[in-house]
PDB file of N, CA and C in Angstrom:
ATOM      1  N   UNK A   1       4.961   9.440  -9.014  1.00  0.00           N
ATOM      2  CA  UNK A   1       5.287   8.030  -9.138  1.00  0.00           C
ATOM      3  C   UNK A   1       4.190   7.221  -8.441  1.00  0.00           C
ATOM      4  N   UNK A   2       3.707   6.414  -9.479  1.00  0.00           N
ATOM      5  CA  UNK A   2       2.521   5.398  -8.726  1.00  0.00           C
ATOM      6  C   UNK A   2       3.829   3.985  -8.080  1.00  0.00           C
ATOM      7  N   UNK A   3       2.838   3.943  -7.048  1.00  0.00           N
ATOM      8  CA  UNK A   3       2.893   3.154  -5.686  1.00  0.00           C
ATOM      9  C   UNK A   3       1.654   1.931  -5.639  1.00  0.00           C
ATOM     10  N   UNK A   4       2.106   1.039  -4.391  1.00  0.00           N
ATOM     11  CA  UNK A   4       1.748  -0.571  -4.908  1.00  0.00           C
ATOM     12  C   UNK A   4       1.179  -0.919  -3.001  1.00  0.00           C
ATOM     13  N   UNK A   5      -0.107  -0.676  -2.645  1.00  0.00           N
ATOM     14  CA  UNK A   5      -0.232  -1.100  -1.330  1.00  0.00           C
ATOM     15  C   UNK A   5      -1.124  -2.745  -1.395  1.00  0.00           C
ATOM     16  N   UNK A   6      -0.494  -3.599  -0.180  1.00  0.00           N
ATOM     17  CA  UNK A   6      -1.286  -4.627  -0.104  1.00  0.00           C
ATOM     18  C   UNK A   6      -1.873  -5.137   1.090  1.00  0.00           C
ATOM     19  N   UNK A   7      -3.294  -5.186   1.436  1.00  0.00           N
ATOM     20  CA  UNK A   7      -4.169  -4.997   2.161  1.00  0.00           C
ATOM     21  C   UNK A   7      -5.343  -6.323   2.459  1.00  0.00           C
ATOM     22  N   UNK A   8      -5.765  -6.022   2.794  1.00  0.00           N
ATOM     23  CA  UNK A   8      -7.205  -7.297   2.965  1.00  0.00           C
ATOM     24  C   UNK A   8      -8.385  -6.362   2.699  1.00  0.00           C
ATOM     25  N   UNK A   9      -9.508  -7.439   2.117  1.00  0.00           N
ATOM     26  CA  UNK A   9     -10.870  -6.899   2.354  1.00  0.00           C
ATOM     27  C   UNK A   9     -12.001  -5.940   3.674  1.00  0.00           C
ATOM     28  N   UNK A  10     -10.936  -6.521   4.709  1.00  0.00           N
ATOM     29  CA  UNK A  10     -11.690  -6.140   6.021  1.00  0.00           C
ATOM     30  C   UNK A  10     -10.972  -4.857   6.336  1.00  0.00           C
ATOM     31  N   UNK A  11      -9.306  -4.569   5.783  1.00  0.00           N
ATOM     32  CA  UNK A  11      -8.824  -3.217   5.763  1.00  0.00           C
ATOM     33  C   UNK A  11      -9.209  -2.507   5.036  1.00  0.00           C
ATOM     34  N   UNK A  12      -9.769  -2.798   3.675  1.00  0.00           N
ATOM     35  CA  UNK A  12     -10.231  -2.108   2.624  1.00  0.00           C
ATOM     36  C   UNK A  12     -11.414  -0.951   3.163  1.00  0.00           C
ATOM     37  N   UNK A  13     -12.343  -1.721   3.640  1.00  0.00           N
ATOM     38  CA  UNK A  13     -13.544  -1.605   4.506  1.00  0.00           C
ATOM     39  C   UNK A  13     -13.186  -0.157   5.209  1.00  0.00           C
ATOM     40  N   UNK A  14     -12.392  -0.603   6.440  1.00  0.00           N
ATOM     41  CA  UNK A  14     -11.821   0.552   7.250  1.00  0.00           C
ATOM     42  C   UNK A  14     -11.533   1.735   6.397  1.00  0.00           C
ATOM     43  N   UNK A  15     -10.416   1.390   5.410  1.00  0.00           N
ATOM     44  CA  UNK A  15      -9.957   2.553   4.848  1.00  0.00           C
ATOM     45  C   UNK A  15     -10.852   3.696   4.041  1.00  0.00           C
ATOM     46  N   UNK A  16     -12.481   3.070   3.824  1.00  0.00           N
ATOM     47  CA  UNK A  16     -13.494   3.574   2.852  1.00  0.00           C
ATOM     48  C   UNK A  16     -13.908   4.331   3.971  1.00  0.00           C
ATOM     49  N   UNK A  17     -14.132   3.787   5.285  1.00  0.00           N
ATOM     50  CA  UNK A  17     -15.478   4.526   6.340  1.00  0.00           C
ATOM     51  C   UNK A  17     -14.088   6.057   6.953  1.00  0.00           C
ATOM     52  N   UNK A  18     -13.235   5.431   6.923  1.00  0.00           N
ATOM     53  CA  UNK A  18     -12.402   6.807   7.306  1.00  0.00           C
ATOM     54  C   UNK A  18     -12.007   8.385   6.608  1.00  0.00           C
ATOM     55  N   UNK A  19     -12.205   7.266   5.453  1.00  0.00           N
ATOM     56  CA  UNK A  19     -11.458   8.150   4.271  1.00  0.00           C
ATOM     57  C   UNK A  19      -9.984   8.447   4.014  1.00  0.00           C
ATOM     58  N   UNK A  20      -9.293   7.793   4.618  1.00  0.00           N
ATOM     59  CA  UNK A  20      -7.681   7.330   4.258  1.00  0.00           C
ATOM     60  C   UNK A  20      -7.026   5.926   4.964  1.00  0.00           C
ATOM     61  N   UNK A  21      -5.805   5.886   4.264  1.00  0.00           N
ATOM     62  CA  UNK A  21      -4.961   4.682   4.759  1.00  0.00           C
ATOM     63  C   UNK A  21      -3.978   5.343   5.647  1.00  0.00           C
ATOM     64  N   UNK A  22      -4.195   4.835   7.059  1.00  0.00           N
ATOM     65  CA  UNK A  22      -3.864   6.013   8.069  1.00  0.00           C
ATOM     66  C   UNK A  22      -2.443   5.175   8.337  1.00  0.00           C
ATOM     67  N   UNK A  23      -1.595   6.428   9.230  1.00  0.00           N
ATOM     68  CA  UNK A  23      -0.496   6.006   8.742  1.00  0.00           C
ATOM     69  C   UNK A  23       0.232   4.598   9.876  1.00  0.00           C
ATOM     70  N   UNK A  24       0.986   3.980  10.261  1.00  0.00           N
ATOM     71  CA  UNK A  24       2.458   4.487   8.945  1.00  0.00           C
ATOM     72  C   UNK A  24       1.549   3.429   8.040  1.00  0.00           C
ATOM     73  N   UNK A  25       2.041   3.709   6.747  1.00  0.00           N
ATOM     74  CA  UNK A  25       1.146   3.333   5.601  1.00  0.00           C
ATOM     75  C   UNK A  25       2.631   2.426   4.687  1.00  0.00           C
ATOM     76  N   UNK A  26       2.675   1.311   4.612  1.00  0.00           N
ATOM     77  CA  UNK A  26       3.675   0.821   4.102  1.00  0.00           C
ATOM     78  C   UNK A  26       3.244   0.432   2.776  1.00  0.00           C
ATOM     79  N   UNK A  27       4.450   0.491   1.506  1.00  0.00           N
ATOM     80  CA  UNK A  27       4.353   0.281   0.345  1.00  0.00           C
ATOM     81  C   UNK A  27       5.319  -0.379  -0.627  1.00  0.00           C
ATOM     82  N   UNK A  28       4.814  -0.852  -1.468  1.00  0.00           N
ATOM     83  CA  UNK A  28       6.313  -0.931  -2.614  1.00  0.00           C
ATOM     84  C   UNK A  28       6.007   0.190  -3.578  1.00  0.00           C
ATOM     85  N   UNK A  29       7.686  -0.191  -4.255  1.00  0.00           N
ATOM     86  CA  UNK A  29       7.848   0.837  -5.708  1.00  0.00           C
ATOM     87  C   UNK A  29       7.479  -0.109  -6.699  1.00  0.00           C
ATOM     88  N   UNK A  30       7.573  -1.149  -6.630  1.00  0.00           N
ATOM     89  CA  UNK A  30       6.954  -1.765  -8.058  1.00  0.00           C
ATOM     90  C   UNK A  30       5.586  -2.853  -7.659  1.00  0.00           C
ATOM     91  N   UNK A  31       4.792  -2.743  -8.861  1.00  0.00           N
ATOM     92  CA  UNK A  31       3.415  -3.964  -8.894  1.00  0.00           C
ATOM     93  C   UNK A  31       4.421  -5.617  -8.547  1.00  0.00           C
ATOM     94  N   UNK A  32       5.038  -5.689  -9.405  1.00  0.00           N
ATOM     95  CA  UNK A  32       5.793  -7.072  -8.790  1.00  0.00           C
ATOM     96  C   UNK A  32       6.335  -7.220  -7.659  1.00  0.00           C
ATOM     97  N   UNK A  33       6.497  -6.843  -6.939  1.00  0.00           N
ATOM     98  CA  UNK A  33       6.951  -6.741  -5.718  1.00  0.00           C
ATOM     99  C   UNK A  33       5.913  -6.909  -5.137  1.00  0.00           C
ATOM    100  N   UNK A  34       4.937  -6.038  -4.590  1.00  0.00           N
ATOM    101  CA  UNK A  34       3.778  -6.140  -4.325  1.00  0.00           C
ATOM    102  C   UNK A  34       3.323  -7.501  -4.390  1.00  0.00           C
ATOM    103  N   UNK A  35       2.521  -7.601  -5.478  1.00  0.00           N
ATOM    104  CA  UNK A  35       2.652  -9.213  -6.030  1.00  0.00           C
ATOM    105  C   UNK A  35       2.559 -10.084  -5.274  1.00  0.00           C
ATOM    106  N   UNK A  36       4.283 -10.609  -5.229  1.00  0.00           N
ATOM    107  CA  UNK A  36       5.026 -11.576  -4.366  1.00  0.00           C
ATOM    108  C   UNK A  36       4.720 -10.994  -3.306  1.00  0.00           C
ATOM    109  N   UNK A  37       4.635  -9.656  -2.186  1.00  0.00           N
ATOM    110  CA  UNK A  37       4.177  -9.512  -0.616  1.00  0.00           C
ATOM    111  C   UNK A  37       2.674 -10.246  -0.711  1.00  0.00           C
ATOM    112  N   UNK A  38       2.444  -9.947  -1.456  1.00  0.00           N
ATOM    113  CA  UNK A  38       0.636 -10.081  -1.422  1.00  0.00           C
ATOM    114  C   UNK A  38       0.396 -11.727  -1.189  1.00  0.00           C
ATOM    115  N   UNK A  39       1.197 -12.381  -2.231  1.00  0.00           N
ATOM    116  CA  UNK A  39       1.096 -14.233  -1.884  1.00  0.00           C
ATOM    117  C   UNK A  39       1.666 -14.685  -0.700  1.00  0.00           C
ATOM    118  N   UNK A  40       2.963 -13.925  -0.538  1.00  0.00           N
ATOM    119  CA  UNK A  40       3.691 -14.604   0.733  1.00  0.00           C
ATOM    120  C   UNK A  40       2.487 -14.402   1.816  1.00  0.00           C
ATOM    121  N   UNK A  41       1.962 -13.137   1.903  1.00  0.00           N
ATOM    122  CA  UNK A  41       0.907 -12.661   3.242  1.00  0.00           C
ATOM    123  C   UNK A  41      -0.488 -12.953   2.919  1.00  0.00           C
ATOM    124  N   UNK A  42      -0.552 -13.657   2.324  1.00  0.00           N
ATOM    125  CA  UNK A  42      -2.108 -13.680   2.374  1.00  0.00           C
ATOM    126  C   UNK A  42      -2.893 -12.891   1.828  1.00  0.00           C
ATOM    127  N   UNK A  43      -2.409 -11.806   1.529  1.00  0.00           N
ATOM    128  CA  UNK A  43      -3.227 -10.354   1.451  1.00  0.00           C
ATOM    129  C   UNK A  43      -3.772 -10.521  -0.062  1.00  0.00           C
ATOM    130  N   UNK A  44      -5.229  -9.836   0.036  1.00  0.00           N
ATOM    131  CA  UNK A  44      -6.252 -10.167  -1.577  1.00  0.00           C
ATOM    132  C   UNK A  44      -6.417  -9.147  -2.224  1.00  0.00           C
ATOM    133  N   UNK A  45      -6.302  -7.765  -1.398  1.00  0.00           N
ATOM    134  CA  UNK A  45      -6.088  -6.433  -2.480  1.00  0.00           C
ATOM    135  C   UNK A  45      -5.273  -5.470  -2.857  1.00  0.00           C
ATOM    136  N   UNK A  46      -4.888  -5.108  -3.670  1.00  0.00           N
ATOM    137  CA  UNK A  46      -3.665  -4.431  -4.267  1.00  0.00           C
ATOM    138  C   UNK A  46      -4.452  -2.905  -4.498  1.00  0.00           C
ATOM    139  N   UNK A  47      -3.481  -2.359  -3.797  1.00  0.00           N
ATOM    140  CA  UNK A  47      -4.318  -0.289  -4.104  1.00  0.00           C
ATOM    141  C   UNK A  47      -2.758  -0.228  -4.887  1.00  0.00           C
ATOM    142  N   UNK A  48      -3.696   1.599  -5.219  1.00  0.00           N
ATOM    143  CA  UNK A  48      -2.056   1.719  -6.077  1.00  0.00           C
ATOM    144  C   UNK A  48      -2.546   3.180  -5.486  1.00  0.00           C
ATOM    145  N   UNK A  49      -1.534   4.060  -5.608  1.00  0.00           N
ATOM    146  CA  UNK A  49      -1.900   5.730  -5.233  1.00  0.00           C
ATOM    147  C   UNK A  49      -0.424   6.293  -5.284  1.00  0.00           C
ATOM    148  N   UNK A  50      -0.815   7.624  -5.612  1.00  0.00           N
ATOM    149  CA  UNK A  50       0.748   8.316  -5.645  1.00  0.00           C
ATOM    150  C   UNK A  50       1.487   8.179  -4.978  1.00  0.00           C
ATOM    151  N   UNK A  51       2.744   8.253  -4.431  1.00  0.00           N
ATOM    152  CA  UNK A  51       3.790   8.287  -3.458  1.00  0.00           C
ATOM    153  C   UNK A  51       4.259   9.168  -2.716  1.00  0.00           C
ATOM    154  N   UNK A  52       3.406   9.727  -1.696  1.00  0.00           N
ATOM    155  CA  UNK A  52       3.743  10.485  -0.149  1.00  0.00           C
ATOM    156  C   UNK A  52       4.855  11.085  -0.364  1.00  0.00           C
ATOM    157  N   UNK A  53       4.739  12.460   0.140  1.00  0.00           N
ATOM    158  CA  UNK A  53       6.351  13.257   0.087  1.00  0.00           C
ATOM    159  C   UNK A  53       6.868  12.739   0.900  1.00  0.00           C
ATOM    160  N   UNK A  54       6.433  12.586   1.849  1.00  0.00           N
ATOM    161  CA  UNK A  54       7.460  12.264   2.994  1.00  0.00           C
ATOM    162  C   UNK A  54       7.203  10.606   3.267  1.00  0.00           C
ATOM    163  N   UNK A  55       8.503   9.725   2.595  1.00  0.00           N
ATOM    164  CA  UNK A  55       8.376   8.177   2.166  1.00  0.00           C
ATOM    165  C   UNK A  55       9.771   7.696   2.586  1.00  0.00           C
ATOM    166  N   UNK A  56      10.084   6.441   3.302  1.00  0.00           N
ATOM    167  CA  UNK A  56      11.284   6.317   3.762  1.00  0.00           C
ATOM    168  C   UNK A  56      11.447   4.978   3.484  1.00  0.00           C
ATOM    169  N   UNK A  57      12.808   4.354   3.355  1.00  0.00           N
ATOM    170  CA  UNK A  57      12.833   3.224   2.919  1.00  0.00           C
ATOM    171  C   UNK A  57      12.928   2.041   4.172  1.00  0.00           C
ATOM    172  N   UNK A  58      12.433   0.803   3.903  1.00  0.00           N
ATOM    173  CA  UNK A  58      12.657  -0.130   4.898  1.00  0.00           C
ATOM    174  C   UNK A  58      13.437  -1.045   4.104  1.00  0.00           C
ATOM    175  N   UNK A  59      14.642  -1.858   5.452  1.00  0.00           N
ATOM    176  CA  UNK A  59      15.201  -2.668   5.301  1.00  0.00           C
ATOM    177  C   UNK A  59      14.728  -4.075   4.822  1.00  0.00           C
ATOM    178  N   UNK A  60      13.625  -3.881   3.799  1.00  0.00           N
ATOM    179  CA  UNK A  60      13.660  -5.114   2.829  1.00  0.00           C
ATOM    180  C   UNK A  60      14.213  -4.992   1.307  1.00  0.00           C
ATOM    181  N   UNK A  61      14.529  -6.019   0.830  1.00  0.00           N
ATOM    182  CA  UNK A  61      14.886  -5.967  -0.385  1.00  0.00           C
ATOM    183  C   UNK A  61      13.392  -6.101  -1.510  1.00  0.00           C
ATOM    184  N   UNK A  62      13.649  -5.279  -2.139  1.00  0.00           N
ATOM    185  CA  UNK A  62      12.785  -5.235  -3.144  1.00  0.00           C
ATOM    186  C   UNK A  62      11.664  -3.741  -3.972  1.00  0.00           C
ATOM    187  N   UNK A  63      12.694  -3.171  -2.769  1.00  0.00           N
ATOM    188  CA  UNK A  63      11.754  -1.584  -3.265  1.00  0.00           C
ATOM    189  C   UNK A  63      10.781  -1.160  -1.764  1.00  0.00           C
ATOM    190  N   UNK A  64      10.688  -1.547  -0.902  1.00  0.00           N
ATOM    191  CA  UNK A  64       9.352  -1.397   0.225  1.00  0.00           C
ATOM    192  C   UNK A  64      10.194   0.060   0.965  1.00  0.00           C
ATOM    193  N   UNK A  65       8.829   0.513   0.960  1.00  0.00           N
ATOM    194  CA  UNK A  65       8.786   2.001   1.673  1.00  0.00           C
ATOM    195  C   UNK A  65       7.842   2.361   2.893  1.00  0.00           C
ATOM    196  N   UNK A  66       7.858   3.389   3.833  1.00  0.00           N
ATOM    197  CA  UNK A  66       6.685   3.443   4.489  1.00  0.00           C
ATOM    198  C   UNK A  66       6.811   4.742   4.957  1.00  0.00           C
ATOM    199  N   UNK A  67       5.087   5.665   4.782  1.00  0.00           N
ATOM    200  CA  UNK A  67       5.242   7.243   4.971  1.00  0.00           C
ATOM    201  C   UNK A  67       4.624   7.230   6.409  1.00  0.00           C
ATOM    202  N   UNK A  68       4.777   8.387   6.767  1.00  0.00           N
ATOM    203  CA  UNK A  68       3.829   8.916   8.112  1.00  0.00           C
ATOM    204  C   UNK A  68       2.631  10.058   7.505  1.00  0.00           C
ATOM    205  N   UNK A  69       2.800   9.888   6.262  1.00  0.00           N
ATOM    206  CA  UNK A  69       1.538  11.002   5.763  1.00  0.00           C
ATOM    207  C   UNK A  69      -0.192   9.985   5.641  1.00  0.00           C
ATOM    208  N   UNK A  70      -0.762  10.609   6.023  1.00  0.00           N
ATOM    209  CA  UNK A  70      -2.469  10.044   5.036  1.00  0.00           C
ATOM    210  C   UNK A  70      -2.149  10.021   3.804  1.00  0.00           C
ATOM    211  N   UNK A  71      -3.020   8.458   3.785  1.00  0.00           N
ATOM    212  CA  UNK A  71      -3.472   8.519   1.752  1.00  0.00           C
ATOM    213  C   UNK A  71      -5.140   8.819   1.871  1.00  0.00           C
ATOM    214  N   UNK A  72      -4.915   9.415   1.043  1.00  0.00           N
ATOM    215  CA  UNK A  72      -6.692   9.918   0.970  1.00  0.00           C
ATOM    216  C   UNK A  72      -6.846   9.637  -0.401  1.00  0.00           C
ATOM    217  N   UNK A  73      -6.161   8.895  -1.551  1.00  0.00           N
ATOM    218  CA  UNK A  73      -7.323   8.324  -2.329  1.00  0.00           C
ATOM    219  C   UNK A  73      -6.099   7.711  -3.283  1.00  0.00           C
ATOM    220  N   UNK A  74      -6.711   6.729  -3.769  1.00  0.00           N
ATOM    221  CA  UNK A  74      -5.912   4.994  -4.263  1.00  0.00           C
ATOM    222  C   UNK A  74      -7.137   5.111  -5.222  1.00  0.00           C
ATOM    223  N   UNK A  75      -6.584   4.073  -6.028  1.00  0.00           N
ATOM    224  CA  UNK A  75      -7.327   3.229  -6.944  1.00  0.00           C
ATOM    225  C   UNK A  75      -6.764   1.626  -6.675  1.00  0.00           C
ATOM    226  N   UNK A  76      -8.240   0.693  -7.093  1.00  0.00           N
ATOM    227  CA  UNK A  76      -8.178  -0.836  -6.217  1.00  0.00           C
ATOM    228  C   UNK A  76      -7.621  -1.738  -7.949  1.00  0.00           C
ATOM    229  N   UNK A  77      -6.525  -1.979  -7.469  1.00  0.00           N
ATOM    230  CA  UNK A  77      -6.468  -3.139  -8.929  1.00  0.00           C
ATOM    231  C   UNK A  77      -6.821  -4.205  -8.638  1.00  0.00           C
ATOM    232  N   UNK A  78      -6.705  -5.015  -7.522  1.00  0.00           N
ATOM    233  CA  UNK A  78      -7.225  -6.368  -7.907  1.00  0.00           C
ATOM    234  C   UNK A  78      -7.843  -6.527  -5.903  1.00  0.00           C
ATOM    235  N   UNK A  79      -9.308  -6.966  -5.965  1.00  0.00           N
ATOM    236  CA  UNK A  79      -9.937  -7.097  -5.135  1.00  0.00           C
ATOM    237  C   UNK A  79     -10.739  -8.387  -4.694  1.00  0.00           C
TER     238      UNK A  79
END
């Protein structure tokens, strides 16, 4: 199941020189969701990457999750 992370340019950065999105690594289950986090926060880039075995849900409405695993590789939809 593809997954929906939203980030900034200057995290983006980090996440390239490390080689993952270290954890806890928070996410949604859907692009719309995302979306709407992304306007409310400011945030300008949207990753997408599979969904962590080990993924737990947070008390927001709308699908948001967050793993304690590394992501070691996303693809950037909108930057």
């Amino acid at each position: 199941m593809r997954v929906f992370h939203c980030t900034t340019t200057k995290k983006l950065d980090r996440y390239e020189k490390t080689g993952a999105i270290l954890p806890a690594v928070r996410f949604w289950s859907t692009k719309f969701s995302a979306i709407k986090w992304m306007k409310k926060t400011g945030r300008n880039v949207l990753l997408s990457f599979e969904k962590p075995v080990n993924s737990y849900p947070l008390p927001i409405k709308g699908g948001a999750y967050w793993s304690d695993d590394l992501v070691r590789f996303w693809d950037i939809l909108v930057k």
